[in-house]
Protein backbone atom coordinates (compact mmCIF):
# COMPACT_ATOMS: atom_id res chain seq x y z
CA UNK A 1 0.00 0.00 0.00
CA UNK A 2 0.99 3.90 -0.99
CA UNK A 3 0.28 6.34 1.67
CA UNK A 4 1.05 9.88 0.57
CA UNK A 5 1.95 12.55 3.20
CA UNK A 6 2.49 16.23 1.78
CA UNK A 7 3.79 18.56 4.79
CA UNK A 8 5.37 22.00 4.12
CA UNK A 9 8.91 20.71 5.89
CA UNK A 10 11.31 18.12 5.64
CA UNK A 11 10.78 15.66 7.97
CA UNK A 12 12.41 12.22 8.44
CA UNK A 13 10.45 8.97 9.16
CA UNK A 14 10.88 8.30 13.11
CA UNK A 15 8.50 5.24 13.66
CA UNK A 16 5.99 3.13 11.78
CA UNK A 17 3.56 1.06 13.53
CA UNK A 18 0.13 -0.57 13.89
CA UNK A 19 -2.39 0.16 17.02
CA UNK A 20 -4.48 -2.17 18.48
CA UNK A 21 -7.05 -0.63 16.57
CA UNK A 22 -5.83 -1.41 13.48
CA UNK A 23 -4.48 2.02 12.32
CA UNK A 24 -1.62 2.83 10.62
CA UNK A 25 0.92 5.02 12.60
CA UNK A 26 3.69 6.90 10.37
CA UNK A 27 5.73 9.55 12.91
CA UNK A 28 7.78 12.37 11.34
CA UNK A 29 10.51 13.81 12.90
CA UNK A 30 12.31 17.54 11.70
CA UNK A 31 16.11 17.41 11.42
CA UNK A 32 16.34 19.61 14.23
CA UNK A 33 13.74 17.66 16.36
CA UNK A 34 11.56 20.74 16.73
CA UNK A 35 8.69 19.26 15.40
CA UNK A 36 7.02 16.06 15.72
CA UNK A 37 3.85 15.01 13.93
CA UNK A 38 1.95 11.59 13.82
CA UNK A 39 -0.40 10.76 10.74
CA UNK A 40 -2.59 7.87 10.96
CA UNK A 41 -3.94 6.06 8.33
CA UNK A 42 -6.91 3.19 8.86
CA UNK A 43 -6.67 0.67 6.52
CA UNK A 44 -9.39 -1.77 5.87
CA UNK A 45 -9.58 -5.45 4.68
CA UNK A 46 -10.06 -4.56 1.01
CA UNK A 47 -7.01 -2.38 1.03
CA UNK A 48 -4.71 -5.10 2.51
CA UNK A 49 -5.56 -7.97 0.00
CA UNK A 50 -6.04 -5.40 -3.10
CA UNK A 51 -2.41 -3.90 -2.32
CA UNK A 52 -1.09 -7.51 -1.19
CA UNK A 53 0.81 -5.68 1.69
CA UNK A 54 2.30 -7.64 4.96
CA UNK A 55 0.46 -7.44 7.72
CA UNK A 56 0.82 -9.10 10.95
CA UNK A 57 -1.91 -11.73 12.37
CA UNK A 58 -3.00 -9.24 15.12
CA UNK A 59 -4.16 -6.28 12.20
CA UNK A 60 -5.93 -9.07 10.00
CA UNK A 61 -7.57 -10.80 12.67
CA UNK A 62 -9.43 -7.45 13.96
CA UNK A 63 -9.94 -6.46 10.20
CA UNK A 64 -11.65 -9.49 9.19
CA UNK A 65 -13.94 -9.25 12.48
CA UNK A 66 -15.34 -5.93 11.14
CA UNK A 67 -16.61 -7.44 8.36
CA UNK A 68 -20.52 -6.64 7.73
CA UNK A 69 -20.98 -11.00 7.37
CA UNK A 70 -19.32 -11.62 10.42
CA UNK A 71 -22.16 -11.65 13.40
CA UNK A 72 -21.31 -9.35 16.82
CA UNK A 73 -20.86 -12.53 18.62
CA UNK A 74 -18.98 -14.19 16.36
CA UNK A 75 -17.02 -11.03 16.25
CA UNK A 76 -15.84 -10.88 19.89
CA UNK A 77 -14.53 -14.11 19.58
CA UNK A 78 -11.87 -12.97 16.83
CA UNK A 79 -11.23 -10.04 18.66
CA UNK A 80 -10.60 -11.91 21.84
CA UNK A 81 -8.23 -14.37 19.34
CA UNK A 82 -6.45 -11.22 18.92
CA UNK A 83 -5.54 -10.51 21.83
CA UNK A 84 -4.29 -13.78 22.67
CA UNK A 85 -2.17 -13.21 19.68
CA UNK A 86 -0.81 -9.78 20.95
CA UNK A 87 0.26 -11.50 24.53
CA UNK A 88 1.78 -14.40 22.64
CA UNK A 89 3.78 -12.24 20.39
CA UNK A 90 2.53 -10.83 16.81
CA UNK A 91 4.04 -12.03 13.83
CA UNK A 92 3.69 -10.51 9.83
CA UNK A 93 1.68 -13.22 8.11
CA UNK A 94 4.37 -13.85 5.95
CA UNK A 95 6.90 -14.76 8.40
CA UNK A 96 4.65 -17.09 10.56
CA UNK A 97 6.06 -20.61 10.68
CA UNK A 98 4.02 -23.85 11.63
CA UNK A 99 6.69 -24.21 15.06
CA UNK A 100 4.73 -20.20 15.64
CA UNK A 101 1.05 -21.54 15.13
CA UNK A 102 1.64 -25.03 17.46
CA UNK A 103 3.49 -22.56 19.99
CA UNK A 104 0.32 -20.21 20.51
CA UNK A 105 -1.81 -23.52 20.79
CA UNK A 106 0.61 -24.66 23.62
CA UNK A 107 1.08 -21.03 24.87
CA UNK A 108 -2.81 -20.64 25.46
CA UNK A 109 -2.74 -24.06 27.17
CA UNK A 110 -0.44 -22.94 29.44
CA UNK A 111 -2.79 -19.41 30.23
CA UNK A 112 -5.05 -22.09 31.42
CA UNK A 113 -7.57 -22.41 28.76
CA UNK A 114 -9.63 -25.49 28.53
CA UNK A 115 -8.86 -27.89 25.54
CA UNK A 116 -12.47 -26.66 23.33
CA UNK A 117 -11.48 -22.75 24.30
CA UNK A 118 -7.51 -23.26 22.95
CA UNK A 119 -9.32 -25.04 19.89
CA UNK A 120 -12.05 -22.86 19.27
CA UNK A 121 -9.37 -19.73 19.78
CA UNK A 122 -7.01 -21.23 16.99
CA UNK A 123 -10.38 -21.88 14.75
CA UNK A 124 -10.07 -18.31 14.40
CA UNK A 125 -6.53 -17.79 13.57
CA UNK A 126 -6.95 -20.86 11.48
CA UNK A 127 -9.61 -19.30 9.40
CA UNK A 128 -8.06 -15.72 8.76
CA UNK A 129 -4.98 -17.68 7.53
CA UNK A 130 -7.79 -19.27 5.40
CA UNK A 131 -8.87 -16.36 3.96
CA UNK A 132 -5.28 -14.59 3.58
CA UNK A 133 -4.21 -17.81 1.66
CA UNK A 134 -7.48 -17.05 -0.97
CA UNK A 135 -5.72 -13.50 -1.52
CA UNK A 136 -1.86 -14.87 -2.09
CA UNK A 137 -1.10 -13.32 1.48
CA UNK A 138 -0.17 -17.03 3.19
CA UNK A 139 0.77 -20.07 2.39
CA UNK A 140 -1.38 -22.87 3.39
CA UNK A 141 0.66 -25.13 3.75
CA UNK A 142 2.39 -23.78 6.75
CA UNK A 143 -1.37 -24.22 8.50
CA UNK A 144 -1.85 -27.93 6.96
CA UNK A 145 1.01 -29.30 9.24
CA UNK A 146 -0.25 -28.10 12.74
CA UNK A 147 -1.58 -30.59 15.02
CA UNK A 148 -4.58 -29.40 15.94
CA UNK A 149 -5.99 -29.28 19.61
CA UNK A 150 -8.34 -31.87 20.40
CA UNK A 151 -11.75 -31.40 21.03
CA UNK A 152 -12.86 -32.63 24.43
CA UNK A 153 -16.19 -34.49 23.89
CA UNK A 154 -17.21 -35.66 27.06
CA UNK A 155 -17.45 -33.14 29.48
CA UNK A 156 -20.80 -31.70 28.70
CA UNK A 157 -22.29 -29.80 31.95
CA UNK A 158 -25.74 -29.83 32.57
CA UNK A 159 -28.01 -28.91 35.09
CA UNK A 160 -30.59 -31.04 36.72
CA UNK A 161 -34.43 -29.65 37.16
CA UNK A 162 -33.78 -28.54 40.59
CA UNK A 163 -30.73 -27.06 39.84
CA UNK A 164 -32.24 -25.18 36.95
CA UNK A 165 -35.07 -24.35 39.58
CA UNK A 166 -32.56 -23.00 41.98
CA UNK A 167 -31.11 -20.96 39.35
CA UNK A 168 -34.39 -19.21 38.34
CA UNK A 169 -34.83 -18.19 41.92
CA UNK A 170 -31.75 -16.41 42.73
CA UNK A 171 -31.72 -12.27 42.43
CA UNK A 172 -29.86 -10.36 39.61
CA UNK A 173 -29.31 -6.93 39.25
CA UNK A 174 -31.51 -5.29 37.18
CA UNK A 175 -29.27 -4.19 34.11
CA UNK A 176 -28.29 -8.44 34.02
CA UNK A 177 -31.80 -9.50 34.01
CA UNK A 178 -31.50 -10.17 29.89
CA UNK A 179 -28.78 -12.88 30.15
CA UNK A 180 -30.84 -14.45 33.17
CA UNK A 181 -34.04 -14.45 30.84
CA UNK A 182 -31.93 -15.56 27.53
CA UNK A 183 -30.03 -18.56 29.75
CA UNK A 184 -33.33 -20.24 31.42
CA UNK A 185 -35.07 -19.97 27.69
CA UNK A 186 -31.76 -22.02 26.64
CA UNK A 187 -32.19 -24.12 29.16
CA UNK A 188 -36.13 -24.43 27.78
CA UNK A 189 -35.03 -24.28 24.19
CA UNK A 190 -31.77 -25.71 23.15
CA UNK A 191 -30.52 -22.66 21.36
CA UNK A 192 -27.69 -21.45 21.09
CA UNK A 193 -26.42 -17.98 22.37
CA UNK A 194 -25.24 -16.40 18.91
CA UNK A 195 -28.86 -18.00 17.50
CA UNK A 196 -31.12 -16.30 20.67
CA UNK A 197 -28.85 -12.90 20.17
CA UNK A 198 -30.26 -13.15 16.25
CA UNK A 199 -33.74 -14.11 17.41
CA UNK A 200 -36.34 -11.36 16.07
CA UNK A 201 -40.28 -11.04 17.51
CA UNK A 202 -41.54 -12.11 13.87
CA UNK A 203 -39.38 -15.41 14.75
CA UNK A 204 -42.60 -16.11 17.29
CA UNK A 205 -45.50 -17.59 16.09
CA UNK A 206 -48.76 -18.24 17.01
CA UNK A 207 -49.73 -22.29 16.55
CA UNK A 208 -53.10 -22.36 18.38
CA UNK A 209 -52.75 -22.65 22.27
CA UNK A 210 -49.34 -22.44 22.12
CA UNK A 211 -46.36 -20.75 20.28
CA UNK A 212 -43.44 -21.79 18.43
CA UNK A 213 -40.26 -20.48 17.20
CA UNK A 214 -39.13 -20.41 13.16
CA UNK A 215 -35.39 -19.42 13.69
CA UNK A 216 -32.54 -19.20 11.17
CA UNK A 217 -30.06 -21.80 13.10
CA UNK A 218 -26.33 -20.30 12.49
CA UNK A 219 -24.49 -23.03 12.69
CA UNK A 220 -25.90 -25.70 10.06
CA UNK A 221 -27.40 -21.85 8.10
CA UNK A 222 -31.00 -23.91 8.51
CA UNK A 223 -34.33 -22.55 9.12
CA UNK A 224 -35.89 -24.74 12.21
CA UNK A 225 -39.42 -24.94 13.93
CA UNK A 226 -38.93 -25.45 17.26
CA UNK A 227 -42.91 -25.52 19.75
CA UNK A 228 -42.28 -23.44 23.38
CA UNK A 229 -43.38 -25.09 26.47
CA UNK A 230 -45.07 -22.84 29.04
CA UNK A 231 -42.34 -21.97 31.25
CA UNK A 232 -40.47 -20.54 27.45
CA UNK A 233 -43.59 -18.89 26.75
CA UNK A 234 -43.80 -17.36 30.29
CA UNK A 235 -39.92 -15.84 29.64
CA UNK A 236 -41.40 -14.32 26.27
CA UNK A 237 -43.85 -12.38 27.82
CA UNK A 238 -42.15 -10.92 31.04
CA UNK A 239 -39.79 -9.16 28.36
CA UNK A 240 -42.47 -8.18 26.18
CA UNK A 241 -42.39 -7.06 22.87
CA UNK A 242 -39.33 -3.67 22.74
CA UNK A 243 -37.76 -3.31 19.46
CA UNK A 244 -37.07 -5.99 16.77
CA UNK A 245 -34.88 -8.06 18.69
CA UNK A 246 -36.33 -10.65 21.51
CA UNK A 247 -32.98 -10.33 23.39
CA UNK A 248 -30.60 -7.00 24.11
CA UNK A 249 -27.06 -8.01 22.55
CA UNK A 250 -24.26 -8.77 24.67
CA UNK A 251 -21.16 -10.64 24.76
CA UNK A 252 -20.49 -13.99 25.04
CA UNK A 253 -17.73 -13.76 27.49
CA UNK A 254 -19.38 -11.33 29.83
CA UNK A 255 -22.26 -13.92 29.49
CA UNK A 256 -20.47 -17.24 30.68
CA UNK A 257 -19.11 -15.25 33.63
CA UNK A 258 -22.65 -14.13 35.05
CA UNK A 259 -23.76 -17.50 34.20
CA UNK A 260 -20.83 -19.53 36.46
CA UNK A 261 -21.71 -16.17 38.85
CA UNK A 262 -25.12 -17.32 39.72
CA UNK A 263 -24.56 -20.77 39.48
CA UNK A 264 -22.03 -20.30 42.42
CA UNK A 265 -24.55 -18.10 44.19
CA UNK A 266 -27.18 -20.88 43.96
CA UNK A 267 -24.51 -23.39 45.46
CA UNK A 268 -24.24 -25.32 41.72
CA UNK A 269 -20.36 -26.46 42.08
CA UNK A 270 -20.42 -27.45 38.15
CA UNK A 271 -18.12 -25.47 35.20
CA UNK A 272 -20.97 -24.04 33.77
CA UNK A 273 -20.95 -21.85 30.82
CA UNK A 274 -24.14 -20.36 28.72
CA UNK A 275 -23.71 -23.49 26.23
CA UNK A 276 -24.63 -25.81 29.39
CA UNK A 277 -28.21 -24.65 28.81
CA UNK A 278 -28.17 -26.29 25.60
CA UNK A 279 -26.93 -29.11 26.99
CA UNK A 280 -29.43 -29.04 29.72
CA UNK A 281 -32.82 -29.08 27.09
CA UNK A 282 -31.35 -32.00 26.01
CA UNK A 283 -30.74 -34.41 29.28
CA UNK A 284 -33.83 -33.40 30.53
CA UNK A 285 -36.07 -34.06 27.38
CA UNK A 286 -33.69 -37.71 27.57
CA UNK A 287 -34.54 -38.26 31.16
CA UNK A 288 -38.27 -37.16 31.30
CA UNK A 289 -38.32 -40.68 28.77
CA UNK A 290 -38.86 -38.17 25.42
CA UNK A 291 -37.67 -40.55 22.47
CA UNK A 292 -34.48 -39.87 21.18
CA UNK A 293 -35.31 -39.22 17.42
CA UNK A 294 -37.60 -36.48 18.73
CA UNK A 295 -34.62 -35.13 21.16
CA UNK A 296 -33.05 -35.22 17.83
CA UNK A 297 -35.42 -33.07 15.93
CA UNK A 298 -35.87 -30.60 18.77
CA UNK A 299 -31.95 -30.24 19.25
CA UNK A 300 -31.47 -29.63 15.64
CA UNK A 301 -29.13 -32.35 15.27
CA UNK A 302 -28.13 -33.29 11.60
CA UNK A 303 -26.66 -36.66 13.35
CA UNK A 304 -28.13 -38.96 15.26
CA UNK A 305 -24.61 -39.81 17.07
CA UNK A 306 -24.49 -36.30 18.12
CA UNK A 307 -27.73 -36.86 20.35
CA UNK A 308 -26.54 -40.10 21.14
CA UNK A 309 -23.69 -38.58 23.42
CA UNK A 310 -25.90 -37.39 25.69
CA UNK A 311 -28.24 -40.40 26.25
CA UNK A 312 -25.33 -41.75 27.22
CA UNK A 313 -24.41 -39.30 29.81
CA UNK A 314 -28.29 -39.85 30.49
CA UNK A 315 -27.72 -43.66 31.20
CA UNK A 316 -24.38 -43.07 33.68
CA UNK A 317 -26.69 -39.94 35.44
CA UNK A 318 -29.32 -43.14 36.37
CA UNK A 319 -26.81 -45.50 37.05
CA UNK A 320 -24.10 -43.26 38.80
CA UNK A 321 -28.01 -42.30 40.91
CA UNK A 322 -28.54 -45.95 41.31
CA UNK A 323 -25.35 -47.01 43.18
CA UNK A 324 -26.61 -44.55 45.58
CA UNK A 325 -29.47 -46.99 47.10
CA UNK A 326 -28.34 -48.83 50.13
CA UNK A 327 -27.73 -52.38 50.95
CA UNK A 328 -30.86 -54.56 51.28
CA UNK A 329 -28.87 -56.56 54.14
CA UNK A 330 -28.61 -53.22 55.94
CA UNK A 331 -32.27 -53.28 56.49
CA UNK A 332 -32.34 -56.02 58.15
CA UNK A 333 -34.38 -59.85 57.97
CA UNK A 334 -37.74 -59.51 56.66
């Protein structure tokens, strides 16, 4: 990229660097150091890959984020993926290495990130470097030989009914009521939170007696029909219809730590994050005896196995709940 900078003077070229907001930073200097001026220049996405300029991970990372396809949640994550980057240590996306990508992976281990947040982090990184390979800015192959992080599959937190119960009970401020409201109606629902922070009032429907939800799912981009029970219903209309959107937008970090908040408040010792309420729909549909084809449909699952995961956590719930029954030779001869 050309920048251009007329001044009256001669001045000499003291610093050049990017801010964390993306901007350009050229610092001129006089001879005799009487003067000093700083001239910014914001350069956007469509600059970068039309010029073909270097630019470091950090800069392309926020600049892809502002994209007008990329949703606000979905944008917080890459700008939280950036600022991993920065505490790692930035790097021009021409001189990053494969030894640099499988470093950060280990370095956010090390910052004490669970296994799906270190993968989900470098799903970011992974798909600027994507996109800067489709505009000659990176080669691919570099990313092709990094061992991925593994995705831990097991550990799905739920909560039981009375814990869910015991949630709905406890007091929030005011200003934190929303993410309250829009967790119990995941825990009623099964969505998730980037779908209920797209929901819109003409998503709710009217089917008789009851109403039902016809939702773009993100995810698997699939319009779903999903029927509210009463206690969803009952959510709906203690917000009451203000504005277009069902839910005020927040972000998802600020949102997992009220969540694990409250939970603590209510004396729920579990790692709970907003996606546990998805995760709780579906264990309690399984243990109220729903069918699991039907879980199926009202999770929005595209597999079967995916569903099946958590009938089995269903089936070691009852039988981890069944080794709990005493003795019959401690109550004595009948």
């Amino acid at each position: 990229m050309k920048v251009r900078i007329e001044t009256d003077f001669v001045f000499k070229v003291s610093s050049i660097q990017y801010t964390d907001s993306g901007e350009l930073c050229i610092r001129l200097a006089s001879p005799d150091k009487s003067d000093n001026t700083t001239y910014r220049y914001n350069a956007n996405l469509d600059d970068i890959v039309e010029e073909r300029q270097s630019v470091s991970l950090h800069e392309y990372l926020l600049k892809f984020a502002e994209r007008p396809d990329i949703k606000p949640g979905t944008r917080s994550s890459y700008e939280l993926a950036a600022r991993h980057v920065v505490k790692y240590g930035d790097c021009m996306l021409d001189k990053i290495t494969t030894e640099y990508l499988q470093n950060f992976i280990e370095f956010l281990r090390q910052n004490g990130l669970k296994s799906n947040t270190v993968r989900l982090n470098f799903q970011k990184v992974a798909c600027v470097l994507n996109d800067a390979y489709t505009h000659e800015l990176f080669d691919i192959r570099i990313l092709k030989r990094v061992k991925y992080p593994k995705r831990d599959r097991d550990k799905r937190t739920f909560l039981t009914e009375s814990e869910v119960k015991r949630f709905a009970n406890i007091a929030v401020p005011e200003n934190q009521n929303n993410v309250k409201q829009m967790f119990l109606f995941s825990c009623l629902t099964g969505i998730r939170f980037g779908d209920l922070q797209n929901l819109r009032w003409k998503d709710v429907k009217n089917s008789g007696r009851h109403l039902r939800l016809e939702f773009h799912q993100g995810k698997t981009d699939t319009y779903e029909t999903l029927p509210l029970c009463d206690a969803a219903e009952k959510i709906l209309r203690s917000i009451g219809r203000k504005g277009k959107s069902v839910f005020k937008n927040v972000s998802n970090p600020w949102a997992n730590n009220l969540v694990r908040r409250w939970c603590k408040n209510a004396g729920i010792k579990k790692p709970v994050n907003f996606h546990s309420g998805r995760h709780t729909f579906c264990v309690l549909l399984l243990t109220k005896g729903v069918p699991i084809y039907t879980v199926q449909r009202l999770m929005c699952h595209s597999d079967i196995g995916t569903t099946k995961i958590y009938a089995d956590i269903v089936g070691r719930t009852k039988s981890k709940a069944v080794s709990k029954l005493p003795d019959i030779n401690s109550f004595g001869a009948a």
